[in-house]
Structures are given as structure tokens and as C-alpha cells.
Protein backbone atom coordinates (compact mmCIF):
# COMPACT_ATOMS: atom_id res chain seq x y z
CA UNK A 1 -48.21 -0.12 24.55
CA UNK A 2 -46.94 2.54 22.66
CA UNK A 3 -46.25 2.77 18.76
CA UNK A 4 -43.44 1.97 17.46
CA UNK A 5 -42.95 4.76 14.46
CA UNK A 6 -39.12 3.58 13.30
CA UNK A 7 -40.48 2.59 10.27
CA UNK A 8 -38.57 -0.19 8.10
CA UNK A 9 -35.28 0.51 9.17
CA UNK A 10 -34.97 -3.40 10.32
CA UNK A 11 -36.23 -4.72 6.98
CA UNK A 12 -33.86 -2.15 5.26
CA UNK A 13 -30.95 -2.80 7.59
CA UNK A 14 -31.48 -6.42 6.88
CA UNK A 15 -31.53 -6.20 2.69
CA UNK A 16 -28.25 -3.98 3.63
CA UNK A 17 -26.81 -6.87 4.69
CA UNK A 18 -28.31 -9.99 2.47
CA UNK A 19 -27.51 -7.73 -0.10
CA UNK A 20 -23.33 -7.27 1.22
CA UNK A 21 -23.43 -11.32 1.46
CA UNK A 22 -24.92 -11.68 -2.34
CA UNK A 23 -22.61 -14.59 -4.19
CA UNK A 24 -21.89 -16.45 -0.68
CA UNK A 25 -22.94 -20.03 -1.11
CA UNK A 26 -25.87 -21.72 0.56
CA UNK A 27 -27.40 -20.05 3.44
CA UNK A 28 -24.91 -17.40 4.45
CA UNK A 29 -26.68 -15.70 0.93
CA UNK A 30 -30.12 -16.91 2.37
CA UNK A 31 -30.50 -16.73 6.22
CA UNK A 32 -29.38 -13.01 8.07
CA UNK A 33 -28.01 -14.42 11.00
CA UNK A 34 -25.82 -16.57 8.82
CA UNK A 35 -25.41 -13.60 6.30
CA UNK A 36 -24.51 -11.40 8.95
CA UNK A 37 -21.38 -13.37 10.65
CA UNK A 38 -20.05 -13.70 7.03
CA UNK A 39 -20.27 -9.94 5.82
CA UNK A 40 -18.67 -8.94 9.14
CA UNK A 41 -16.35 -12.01 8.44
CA UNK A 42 -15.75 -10.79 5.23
CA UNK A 43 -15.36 -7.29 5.95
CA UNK A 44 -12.36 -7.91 8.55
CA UNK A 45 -10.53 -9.45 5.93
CA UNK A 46 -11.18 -6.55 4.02
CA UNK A 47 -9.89 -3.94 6.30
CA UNK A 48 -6.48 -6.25 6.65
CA UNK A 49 -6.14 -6.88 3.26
CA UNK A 50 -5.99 -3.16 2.57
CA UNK A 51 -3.27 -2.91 5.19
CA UNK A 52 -1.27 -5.46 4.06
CA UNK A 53 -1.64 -4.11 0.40
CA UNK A 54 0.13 -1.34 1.54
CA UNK A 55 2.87 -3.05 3.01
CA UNK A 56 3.23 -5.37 -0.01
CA UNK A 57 3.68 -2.62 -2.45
CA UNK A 58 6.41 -0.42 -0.06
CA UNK A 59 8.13 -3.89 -0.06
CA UNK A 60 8.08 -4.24 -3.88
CA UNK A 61 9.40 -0.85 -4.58
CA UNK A 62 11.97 -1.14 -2.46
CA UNK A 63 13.20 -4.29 -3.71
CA UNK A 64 12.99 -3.20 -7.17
CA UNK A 65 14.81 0.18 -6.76
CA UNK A 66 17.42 -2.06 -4.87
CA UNK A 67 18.13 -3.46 -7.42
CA UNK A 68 18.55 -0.79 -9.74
CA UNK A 69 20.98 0.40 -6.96
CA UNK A 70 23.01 -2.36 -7.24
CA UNK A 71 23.50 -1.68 -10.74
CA UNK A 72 24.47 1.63 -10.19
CA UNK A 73 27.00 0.32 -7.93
CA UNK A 74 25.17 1.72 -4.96
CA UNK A 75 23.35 0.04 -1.98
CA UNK A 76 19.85 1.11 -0.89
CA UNK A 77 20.52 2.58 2.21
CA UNK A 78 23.17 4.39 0.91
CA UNK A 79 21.07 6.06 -2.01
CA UNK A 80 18.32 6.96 -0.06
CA UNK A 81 21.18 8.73 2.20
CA UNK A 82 22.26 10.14 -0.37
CA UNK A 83 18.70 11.26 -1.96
CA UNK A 84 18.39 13.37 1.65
CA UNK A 85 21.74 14.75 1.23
CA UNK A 86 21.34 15.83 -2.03
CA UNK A 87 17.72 17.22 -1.15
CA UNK A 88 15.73 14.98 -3.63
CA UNK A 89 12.35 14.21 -2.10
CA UNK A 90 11.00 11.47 -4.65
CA UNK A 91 8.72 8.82 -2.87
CA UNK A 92 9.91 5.40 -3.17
CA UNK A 93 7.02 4.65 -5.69
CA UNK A 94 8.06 6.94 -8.03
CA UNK A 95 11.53 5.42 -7.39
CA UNK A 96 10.82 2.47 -8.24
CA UNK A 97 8.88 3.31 -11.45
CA UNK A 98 11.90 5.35 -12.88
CA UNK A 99 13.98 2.52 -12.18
CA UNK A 100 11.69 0.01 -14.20
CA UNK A 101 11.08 2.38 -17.00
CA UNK A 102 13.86 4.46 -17.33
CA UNK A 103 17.14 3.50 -16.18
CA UNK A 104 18.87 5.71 -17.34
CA UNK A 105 17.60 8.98 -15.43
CA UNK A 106 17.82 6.38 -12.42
CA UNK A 107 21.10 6.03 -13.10
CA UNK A 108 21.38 9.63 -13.04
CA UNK A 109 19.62 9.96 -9.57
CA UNK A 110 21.94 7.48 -8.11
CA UNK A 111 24.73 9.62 -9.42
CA UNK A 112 23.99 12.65 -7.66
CA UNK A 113 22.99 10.60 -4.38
CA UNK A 114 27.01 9.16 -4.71
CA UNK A 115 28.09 13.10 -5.41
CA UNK A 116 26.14 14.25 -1.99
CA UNK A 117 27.50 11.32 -0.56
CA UNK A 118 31.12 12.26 -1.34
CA UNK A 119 30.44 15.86 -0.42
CA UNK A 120 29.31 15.01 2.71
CA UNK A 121 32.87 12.66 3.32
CA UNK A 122 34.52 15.58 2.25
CA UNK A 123 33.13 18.52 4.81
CA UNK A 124 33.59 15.76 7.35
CA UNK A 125 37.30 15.01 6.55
């Protein structure tokens, strides 16, 4: 039979993995097998969580800059309209922190959103 010259890339693939599953209780911290479904387990949730993290925060921020909209006597879709009209490119992040921080160059954006708006209904008419 040959030799096998892989070294300890089992043992080290192994600690990889025991080590990933360090803090579980009992013997999914103990046994690989065990250790193993719970890291891969663990990192699905992982991957999902990241993507709904995502999602969460684009909810949030829209939400919130709604309802700095609505103070502004404005609705969302219309202001982000508007925001294209008027050529403003902010991210809806950066939206949403003006509104929270500083309403009052919000206010301003949502002003010259309305203003492209009313240009537009103008050319049109």
C-alpha cells in the first residue's frame, strides 16, 4: 500500500471546525460529527441573516424618510420622483440620516424634489 503523505490536514480540518463550534453546549462543542452539523447549521443562518440585514435596514430608511416626507407635505414616492427629476442622487441611507439629524436641510431636499416636480407639470401642460 502506498503512503499516504497529506500530512495533518484531517486533524487540522477537524480543530477548524471544533474550534467554529466553541461555546455550543454539550457535545456539538465535543464530538465532530455533532460539531460539524451545527457549524454548517450555524453558518446557514449566518449567510441569511446577512441578507435579511440588508433588507431590514432599506426598510427602516425608508420608513423613516417617509416620514419626514410627510412632514414636508410630500409622499415618498413622490420625493424620490422628484429627487430623479431634480438630479439628486443621495442613497436612501443617507436620506434617512439627514432626515433624523437634520430636518431642516431635509426639508430643503424635499423642497427642490416639489420644485422639479412642478417643473416637470409645467413642460407637460
Amino acid at each position: 500500500m502506498p503512503r499516504a503523505k497529506r500530512g495533518n490536514k484531517r486533524l487540522e480540518k477537524r480543530k477548524k471546525i471544533l474550534a467554529l463550534a466553541k461555546g455550543y453546549r454539550g457535545t456539538k462543542s465535543k464530538l465532530y460529527r455533532s460539531a460539524k452539523e451545527s457549524v454548517e447549521r450555524a453558518l446557514n443562518f449566518a449567510y441569511t441573516g446577512r441578507k435579511l440585514k440588508k433588507r431590514d435596514f432599506r426598510k427602516l430608511w425608508i420608513v423613516r424618510i417617509n416620514a419626514a416626507c410627510r412632514l414636508n407635505d410630500i409622499k415618498y414616492s413622490q420625493f424620490v420622483h422628484g429627487l430623479k427629476l431634480a438630479g439628486i442622487e443621495l442613497d436612501r441611507k443617507s436620506l434617512a440620516d439627514i432626515a433624523v439629524k437634520q430636518p431642516e436641510t431635509f426639508a430643503m431636499i424635499a423642497g427642490q424634489a416639489k420644485d422639479a416636480i412642478g417643473n416637470q407639470v409645467q413642460a407637460n401642460a
